[in-house]
N, C-alpha and C. Protein backbone atom coordinates (compact mmCIF):
# COMPACT_ATOMS: atom_id res chain seq x y z
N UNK A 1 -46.02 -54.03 -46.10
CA UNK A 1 -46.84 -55.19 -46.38
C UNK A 1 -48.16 -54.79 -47.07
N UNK A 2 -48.03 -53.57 -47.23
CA UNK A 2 -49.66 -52.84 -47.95
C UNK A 2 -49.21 -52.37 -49.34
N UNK A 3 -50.35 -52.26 -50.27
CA UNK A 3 -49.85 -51.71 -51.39
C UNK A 3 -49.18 -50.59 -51.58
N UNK A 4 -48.42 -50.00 -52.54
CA UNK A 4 -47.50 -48.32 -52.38
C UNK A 4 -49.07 -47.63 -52.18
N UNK A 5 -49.60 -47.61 -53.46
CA UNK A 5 -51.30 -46.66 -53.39
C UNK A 5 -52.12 -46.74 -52.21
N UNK A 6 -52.04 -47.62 -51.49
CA UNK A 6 -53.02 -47.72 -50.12
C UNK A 6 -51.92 -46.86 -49.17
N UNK A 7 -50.99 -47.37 -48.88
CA UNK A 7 -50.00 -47.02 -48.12
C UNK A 7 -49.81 -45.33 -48.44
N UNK A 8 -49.70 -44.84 -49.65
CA UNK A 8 -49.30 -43.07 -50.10
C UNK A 8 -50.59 -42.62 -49.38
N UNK A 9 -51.77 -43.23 -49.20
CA UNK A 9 -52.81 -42.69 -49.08
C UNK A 9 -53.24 -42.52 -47.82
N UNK A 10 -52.47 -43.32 -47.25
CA UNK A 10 -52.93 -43.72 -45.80
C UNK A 10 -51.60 -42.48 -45.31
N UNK A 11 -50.48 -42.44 -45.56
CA UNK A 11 -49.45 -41.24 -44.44
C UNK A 11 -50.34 -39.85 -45.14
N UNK A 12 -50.68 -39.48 -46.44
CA UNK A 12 -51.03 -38.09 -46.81
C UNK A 12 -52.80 -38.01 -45.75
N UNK A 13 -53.42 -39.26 -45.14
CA UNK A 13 -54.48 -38.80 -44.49
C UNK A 13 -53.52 -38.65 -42.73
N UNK A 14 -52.65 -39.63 -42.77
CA UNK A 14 -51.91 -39.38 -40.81
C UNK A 14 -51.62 -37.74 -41.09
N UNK A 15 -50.81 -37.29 -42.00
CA UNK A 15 -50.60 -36.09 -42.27
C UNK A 15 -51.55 -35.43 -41.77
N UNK A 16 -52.73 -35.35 -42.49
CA UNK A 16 -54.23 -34.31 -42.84
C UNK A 16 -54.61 -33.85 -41.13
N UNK A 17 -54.33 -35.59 -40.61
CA UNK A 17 -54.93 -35.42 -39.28
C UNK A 17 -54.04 -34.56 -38.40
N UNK A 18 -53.06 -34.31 -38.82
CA UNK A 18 -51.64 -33.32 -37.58
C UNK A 18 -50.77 -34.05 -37.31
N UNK A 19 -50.74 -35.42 -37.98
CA UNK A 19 -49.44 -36.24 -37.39
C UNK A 19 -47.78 -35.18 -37.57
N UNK A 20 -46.84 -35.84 -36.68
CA UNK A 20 -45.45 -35.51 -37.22
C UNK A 20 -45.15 -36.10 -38.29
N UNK A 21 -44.49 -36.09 -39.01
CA UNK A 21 -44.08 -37.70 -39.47
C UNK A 21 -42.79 -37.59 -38.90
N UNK A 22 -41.74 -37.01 -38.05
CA UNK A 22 -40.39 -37.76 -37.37
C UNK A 22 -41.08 -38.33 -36.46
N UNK A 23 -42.03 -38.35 -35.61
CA UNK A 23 -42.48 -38.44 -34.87
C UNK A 23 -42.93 -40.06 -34.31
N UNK A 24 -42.97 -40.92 -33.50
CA UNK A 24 -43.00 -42.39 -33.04
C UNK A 24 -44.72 -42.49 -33.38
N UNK A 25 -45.48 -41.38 -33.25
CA UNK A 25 -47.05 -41.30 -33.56
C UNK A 25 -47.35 -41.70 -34.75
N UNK A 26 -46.11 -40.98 -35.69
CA UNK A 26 -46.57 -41.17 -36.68
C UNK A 26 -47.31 -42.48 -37.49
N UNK A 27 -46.06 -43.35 -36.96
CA UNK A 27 -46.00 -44.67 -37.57
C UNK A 27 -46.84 -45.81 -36.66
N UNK A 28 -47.25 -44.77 -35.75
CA UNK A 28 -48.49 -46.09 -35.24
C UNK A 28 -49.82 -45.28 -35.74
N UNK A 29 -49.94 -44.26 -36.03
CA UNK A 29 -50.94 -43.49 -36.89
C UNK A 29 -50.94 -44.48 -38.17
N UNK A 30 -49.91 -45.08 -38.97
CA UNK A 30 -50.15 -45.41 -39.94
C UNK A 30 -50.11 -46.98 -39.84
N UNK A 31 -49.88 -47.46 -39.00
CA UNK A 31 -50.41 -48.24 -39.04
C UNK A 31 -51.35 -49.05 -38.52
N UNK A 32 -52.22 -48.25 -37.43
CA UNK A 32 -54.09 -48.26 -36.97
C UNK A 32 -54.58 -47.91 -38.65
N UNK A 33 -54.59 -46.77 -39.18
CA UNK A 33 -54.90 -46.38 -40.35
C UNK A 33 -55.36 -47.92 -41.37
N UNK A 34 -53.97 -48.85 -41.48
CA UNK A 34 -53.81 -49.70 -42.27
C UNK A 34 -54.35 -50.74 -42.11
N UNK A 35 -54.91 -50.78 -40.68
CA UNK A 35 -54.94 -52.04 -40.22
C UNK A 35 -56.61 -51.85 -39.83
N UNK A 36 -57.26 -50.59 -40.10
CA UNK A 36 -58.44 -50.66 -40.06
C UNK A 36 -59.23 -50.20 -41.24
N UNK A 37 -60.45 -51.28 -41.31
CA UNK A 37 -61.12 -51.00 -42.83
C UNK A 37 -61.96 -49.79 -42.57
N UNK A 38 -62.19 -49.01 -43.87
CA UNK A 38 -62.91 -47.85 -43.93
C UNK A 38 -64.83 -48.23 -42.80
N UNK A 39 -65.11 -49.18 -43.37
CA UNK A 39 -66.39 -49.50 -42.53
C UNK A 39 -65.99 -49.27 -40.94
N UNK A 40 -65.12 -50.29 -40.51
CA UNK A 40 -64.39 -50.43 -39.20
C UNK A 40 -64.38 -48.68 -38.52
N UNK A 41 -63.48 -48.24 -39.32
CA UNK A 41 -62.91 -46.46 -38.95
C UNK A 41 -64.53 -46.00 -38.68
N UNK A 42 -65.14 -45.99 -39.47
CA UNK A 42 -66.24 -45.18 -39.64
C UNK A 42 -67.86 -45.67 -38.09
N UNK A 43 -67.14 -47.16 -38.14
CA UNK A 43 -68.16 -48.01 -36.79
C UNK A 43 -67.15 -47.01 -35.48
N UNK A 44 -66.21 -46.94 -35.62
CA UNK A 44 -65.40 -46.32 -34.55
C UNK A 44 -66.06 -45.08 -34.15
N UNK A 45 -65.47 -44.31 -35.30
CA UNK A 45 -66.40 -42.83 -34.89
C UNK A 45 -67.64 -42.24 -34.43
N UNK A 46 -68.90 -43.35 -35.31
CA UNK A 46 -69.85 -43.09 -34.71
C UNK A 46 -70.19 -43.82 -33.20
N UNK A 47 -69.24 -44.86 -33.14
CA UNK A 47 -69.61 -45.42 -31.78
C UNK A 47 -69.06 -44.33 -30.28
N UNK A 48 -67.73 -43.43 -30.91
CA UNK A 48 -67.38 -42.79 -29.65
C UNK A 48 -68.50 -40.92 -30.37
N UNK A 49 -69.03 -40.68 -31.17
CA UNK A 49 -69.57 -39.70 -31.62
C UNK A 49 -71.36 -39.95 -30.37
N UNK A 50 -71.31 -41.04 -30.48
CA UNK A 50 -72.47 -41.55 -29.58
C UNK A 50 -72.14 -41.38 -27.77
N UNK A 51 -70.94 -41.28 -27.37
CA UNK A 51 -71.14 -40.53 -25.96
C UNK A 51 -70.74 -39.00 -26.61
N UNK A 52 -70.91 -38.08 -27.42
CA UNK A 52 -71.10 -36.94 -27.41
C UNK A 52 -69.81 -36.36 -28.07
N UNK A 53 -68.65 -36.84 -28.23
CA UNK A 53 -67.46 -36.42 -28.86
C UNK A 53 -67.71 -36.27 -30.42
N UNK A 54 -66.97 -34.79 -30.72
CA UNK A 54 -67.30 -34.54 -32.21
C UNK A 54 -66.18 -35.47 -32.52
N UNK A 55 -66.20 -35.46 -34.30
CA UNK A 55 -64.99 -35.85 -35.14
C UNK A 55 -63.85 -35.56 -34.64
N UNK A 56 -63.59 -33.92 -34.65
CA UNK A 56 -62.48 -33.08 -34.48
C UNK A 56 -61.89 -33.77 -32.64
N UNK A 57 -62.97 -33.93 -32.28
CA UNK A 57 -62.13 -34.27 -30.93
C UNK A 57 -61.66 -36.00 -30.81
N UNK A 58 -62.25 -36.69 -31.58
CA UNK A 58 -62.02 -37.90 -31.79
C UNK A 58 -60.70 -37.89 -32.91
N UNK A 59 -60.64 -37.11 -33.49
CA UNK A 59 -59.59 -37.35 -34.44
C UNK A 59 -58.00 -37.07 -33.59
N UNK A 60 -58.50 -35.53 -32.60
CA UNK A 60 -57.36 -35.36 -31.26
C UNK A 60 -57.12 -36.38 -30.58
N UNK A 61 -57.99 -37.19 -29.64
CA UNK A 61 -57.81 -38.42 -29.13
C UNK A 61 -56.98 -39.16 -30.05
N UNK A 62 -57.28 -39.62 -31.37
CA UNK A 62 -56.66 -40.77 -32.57
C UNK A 62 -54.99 -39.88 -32.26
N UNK A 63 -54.94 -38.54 -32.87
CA UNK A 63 -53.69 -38.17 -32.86
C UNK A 63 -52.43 -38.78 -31.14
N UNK A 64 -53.16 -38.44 -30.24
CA UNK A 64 -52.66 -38.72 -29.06
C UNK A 64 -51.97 -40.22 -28.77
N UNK A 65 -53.36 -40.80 -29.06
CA UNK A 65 -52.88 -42.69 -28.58
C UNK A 65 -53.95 -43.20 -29.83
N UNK A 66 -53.18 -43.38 -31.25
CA UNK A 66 -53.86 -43.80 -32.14
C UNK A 66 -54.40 -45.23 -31.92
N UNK A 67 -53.94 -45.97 -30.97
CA UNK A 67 -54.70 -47.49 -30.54
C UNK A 67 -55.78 -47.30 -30.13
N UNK A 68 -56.39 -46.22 -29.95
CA UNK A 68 -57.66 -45.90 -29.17
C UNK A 68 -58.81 -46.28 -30.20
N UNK A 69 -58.29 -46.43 -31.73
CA UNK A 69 -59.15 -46.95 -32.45
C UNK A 69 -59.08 -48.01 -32.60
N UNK A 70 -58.29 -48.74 -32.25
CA UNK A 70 -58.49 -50.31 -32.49
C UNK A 70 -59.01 -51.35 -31.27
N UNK A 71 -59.32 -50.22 -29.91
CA UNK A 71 -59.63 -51.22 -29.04
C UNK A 71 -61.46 -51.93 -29.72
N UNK A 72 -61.86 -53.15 -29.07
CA UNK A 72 -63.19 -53.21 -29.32
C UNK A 72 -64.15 -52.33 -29.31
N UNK A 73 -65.23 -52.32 -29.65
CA UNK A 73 -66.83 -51.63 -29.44
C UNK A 73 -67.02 -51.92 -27.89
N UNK A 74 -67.38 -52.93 -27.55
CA UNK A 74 -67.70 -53.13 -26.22
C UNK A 74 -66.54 -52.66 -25.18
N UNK A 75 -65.19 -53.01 -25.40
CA UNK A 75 -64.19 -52.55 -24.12
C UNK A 75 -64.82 -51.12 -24.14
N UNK A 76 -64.37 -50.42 -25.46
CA UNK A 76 -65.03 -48.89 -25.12
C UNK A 76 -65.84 -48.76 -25.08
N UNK A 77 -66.73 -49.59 -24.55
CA UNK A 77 -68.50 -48.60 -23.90
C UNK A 77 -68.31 -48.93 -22.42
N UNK A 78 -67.24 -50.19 -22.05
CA UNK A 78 -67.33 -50.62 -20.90
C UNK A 78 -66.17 -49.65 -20.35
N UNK A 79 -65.41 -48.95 -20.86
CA UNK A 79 -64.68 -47.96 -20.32
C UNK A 79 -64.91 -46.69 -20.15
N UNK A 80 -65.58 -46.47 -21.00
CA UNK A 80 -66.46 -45.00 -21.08
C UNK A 80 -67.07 -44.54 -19.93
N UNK A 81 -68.26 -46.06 -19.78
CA UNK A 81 -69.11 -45.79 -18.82
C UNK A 81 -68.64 -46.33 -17.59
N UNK A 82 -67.32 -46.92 -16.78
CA UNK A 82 -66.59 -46.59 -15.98
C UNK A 82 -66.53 -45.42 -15.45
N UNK A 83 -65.73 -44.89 -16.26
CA UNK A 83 -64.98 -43.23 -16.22
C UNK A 83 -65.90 -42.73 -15.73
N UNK A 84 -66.78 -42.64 -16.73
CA UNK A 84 -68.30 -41.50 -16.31
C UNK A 84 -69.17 -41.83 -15.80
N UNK A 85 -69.40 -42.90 -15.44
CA UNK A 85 -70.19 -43.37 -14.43
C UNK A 85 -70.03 -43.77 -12.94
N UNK A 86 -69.05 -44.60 -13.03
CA UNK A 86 -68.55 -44.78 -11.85
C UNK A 86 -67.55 -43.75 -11.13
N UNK A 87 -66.44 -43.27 -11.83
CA UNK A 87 -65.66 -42.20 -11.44
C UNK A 87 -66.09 -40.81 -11.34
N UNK A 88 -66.90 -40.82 -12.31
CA UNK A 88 -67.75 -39.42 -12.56
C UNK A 88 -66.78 -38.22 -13.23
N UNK A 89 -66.45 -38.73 -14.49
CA UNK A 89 -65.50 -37.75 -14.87
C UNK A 89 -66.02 -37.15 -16.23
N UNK A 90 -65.48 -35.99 -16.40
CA UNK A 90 -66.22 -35.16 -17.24
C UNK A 90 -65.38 -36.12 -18.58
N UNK A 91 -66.36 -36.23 -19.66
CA UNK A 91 -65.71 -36.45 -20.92
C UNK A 91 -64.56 -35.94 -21.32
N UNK A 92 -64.26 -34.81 -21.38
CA UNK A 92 -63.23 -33.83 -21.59
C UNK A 92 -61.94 -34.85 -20.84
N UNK A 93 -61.76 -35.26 -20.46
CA UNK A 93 -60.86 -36.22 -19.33
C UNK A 93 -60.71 -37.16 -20.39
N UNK A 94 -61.10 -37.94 -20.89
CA UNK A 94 -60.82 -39.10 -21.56
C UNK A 94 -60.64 -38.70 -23.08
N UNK A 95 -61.16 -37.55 -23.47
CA UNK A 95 -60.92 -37.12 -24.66
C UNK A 95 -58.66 -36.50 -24.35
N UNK A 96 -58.27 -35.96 -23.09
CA UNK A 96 -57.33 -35.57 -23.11
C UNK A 96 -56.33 -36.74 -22.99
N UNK A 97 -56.90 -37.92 -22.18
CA UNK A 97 -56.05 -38.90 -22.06
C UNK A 97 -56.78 -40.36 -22.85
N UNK A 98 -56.52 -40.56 -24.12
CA UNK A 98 -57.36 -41.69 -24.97
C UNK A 98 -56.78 -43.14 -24.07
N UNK A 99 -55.02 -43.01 -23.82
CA UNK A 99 -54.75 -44.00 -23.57
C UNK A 99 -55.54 -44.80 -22.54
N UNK A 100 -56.28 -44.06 -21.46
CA UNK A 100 -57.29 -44.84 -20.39
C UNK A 100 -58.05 -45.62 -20.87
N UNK A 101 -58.63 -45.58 -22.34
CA UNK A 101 -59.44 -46.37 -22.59
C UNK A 101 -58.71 -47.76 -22.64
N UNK A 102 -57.82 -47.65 -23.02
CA UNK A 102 -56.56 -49.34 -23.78
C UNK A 102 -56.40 -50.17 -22.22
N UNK A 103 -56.26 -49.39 -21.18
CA UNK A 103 -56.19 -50.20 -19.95
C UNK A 103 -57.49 -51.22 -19.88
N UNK A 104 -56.64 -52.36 -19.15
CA UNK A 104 -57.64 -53.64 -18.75
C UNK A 104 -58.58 -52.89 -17.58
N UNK A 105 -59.97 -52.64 -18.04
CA UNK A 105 -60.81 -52.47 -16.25
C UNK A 105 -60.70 -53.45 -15.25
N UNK A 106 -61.01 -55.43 -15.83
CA UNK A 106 -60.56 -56.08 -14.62
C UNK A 106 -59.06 -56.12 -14.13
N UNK A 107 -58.37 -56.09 -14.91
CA UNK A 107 -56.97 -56.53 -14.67
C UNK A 107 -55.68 -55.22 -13.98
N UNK A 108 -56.43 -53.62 -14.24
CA UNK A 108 -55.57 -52.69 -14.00
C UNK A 108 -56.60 -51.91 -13.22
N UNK A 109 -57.59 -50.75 -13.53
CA UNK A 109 -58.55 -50.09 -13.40
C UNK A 109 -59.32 -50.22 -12.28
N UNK A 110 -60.18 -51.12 -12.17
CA UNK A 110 -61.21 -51.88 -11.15
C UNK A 110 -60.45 -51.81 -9.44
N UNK A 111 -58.96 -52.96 -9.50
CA UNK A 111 -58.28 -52.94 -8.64
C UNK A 111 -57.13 -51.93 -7.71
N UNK A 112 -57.36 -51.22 -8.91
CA UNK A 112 -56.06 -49.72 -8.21
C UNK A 112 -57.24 -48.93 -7.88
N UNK A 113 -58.16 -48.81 -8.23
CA UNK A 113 -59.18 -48.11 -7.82
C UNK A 113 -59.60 -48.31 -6.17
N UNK A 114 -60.12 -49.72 -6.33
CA UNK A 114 -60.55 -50.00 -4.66
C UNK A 114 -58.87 -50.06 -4.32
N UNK A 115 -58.24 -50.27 -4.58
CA UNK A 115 -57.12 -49.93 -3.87
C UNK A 115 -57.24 -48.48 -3.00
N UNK A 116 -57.47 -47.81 -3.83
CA UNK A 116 -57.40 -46.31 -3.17
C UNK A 116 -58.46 -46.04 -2.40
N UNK A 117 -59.83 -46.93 -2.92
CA UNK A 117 -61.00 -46.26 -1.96
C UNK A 117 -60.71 -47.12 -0.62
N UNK A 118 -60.66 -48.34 -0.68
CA UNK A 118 -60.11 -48.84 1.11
C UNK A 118 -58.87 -47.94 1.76
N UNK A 119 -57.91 -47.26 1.00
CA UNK A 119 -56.87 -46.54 1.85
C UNK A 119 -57.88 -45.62 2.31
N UNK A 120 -58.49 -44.94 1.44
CA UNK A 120 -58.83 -43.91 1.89
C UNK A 120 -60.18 -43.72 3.07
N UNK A 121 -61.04 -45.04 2.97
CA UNK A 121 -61.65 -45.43 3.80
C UNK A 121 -61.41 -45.30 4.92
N UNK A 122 -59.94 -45.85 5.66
CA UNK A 122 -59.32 -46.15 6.60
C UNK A 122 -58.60 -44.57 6.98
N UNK A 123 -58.60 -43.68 6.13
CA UNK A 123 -57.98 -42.52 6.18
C UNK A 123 -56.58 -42.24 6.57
N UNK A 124 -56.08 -43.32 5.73
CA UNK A 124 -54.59 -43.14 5.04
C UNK A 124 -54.04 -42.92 4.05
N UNK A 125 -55.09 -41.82 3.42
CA UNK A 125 -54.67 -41.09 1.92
C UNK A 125 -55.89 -39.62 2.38
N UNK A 126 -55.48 -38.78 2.20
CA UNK A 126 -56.71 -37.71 2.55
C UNK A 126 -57.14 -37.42 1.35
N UNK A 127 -56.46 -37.33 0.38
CA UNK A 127 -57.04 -36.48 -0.83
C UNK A 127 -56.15 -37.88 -1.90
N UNK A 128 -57.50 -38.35 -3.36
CA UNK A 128 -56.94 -39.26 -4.23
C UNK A 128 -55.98 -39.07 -5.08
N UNK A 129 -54.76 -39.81 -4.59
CA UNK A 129 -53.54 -39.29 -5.67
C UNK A 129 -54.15 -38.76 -7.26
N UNK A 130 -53.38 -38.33 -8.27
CA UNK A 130 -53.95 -37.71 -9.18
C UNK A 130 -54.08 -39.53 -10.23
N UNK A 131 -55.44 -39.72 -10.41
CA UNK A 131 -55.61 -41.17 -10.67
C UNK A 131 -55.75 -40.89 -12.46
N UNK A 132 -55.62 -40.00 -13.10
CA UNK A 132 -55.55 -39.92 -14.36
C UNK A 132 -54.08 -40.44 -14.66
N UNK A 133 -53.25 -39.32 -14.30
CA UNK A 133 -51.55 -39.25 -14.63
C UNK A 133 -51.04 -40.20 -13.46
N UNK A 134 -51.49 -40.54 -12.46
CA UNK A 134 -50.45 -41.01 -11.57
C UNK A 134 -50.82 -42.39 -11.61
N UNK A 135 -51.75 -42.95 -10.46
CA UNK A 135 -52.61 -44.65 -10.53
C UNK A 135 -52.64 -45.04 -11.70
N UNK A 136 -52.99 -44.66 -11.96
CA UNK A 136 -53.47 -45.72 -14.15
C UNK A 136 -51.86 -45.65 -14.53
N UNK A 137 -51.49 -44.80 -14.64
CA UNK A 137 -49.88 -44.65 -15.14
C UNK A 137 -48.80 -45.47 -14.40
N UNK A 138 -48.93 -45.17 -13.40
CA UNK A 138 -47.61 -46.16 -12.89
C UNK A 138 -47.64 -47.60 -13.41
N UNK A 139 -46.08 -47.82 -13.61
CA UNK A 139 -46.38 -49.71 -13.60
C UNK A 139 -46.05 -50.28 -12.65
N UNK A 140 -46.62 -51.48 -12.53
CA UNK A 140 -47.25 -52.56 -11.31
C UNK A 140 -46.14 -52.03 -10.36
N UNK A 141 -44.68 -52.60 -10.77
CA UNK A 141 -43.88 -52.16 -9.09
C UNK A 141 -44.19 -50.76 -8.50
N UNK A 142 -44.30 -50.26 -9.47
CA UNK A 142 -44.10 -48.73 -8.43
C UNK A 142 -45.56 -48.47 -7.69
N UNK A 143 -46.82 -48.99 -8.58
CA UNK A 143 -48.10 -48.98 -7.76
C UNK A 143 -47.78 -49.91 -6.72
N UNK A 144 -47.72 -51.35 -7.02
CA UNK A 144 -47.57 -51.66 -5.93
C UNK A 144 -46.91 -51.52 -4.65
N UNK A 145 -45.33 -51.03 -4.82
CA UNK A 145 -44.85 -50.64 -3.68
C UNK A 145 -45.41 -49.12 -3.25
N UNK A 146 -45.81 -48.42 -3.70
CA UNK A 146 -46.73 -46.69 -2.84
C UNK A 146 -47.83 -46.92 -2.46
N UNK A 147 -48.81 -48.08 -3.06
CA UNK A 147 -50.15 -48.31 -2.32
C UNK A 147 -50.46 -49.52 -1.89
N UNK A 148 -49.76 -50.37 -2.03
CA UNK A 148 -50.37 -51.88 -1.61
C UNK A 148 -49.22 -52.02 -0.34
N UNK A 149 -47.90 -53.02 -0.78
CA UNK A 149 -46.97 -53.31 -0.01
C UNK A 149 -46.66 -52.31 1.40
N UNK A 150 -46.86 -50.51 1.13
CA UNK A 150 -46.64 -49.84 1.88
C UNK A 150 -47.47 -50.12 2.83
N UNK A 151 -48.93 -50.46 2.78
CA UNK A 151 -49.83 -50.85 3.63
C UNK A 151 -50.78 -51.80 4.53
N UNK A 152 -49.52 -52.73 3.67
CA UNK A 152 -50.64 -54.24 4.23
C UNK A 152 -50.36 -54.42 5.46
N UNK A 153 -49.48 -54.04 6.20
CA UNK A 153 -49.54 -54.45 7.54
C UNK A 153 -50.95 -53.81 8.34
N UNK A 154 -50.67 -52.53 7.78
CA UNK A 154 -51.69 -51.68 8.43
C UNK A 154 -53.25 -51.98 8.43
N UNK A 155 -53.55 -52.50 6.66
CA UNK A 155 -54.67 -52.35 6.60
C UNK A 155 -54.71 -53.95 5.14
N UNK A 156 -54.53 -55.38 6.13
CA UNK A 156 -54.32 -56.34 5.47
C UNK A 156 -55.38 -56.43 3.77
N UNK A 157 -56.74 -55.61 3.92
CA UNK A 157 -57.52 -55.67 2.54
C UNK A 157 -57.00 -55.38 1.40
N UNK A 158 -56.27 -54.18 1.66
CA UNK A 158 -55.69 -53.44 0.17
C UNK A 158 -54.93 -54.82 -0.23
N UNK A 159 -54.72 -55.73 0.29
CA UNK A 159 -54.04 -56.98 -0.71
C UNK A 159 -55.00 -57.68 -1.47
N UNK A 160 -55.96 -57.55 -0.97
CA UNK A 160 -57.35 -58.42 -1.40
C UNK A 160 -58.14 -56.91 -2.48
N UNK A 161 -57.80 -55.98 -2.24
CA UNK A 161 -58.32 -55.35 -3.38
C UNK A 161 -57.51 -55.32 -4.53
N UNK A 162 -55.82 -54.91 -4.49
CA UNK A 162 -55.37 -54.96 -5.53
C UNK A 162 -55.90 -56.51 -6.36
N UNK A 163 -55.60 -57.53 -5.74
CA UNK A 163 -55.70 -58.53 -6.25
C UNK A 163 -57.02 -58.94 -7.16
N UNK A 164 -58.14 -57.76 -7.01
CA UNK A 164 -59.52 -57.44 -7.67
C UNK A 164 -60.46 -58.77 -6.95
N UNK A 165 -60.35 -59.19 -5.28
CA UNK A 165 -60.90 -59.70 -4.70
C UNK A 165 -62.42 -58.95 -3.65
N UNK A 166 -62.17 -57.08 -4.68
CA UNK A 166 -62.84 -56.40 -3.61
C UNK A 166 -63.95 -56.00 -4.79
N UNK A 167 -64.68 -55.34 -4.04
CA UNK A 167 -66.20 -55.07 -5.17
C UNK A 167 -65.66 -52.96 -5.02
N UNK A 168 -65.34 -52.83 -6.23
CA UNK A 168 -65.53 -51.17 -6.21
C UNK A 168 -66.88 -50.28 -5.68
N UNK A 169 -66.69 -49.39 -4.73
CA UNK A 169 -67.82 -49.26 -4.06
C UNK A 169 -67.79 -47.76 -4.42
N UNK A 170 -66.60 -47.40 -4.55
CA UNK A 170 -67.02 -45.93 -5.57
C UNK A 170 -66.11 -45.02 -4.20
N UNK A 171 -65.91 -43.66 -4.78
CA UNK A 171 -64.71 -42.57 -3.82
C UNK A 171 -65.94 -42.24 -2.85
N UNK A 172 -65.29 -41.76 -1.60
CA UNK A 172 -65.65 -41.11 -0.68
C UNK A 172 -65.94 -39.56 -0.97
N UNK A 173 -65.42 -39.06 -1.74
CA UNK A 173 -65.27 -37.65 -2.23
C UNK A 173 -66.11 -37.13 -3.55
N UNK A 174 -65.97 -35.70 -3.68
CA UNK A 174 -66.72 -35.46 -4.97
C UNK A 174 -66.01 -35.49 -6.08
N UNK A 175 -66.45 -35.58 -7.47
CA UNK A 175 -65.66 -35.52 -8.65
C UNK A 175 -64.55 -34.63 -8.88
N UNK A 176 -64.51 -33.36 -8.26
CA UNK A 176 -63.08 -32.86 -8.46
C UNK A 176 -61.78 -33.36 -8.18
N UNK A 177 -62.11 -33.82 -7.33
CA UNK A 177 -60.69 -34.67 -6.18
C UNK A 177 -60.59 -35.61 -7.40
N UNK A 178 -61.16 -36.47 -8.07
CA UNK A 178 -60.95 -37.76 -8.57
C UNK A 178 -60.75 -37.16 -9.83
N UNK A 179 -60.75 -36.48 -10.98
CA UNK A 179 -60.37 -35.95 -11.82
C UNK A 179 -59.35 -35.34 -12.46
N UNK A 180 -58.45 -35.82 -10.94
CA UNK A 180 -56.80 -35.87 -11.54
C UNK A 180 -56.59 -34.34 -11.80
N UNK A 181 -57.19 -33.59 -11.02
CA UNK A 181 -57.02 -31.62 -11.29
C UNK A 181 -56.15 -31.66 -9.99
């Protein structure tokens, strides 16, 4: 749906950046590429260059989960400063996993979160599952049946937290535990 000349120009830059081209990346590489104007690309970079990420590592992130450029300005400052603020996670963390940024904070993030800090409150989780690769990753059934359903008898809130009826009050623990190491 793009011109041949925009389009030749746009796979020889997915290329430049390390794309495959057999690759399923590829073709969502090219088409974030297409679907964002040079101004746009360039508001991107300096907006994630502004929590401290060079090019080269922003361009790694783009290679990984190329949607990471098309979420808003604001979701990504409001995810950023989640992560690193509230979770306390080293940048390096979100530079390895871009896709965290694309998650909903009210709708996914916020609620699996106090999910885990009331289990763990109650001290029926000792140490936080790995919440990079595991919590954020699972989908709804499988979170819900290992942390919610498994526990509501026990501890009726975790229904009222998944449901994002709870105020995130932040881990019991220090940043290593929560850093998904």
């Amino acid at each position: 749906m793009i011109k041949t000349m925009k389009f030749a120009i746009t796979v020889e830059s997915i290329k430049k950046f390390g794309f495959d081209p057999l690759a399923r990346q590829f073709v969502l590489g090219v088409h974030v590429m297409s679907a964002t104007s040079p101004l746009t690309w360039e508001r991107k970079l300096d907006l994630y260059k502004s929590f401290g990420w060079s090019e080269e590592e922003i361009i790694s992130a783009f290679t990984k989960h190329p949607n990471c450029m098309l979420i808003s300005d604001k979701k990504i400052k409001q995810m950023i400063d989640f992560y690193v603020n509230k979770l306390h996670w080293a940048s390096h963390v979100l530079l390895a996993n871009p896709k965290l940024l694309c998650h909903g904070l009210e709708s996914r993030v916020l609620p699996r979160c106090c999910v885990l800090s009331v289990l763990s409150s109650k001290g029926l989780i000792k140490r936080y599952p790995c919440v990079i690769n595991g919590v954020l990753r699972l989908n709804e059934n499988k979170f819900y049946n290992k942390y919610v359903s498994k526990y509501m008898d026990q501890v009726p809130e975790v229904l009222e937290a998944y449901k994002g009826n709870l105020q995130f009050m932040g881990f019991d623990c220090g940043p290593s535990t929560v850093q998904g190491s």
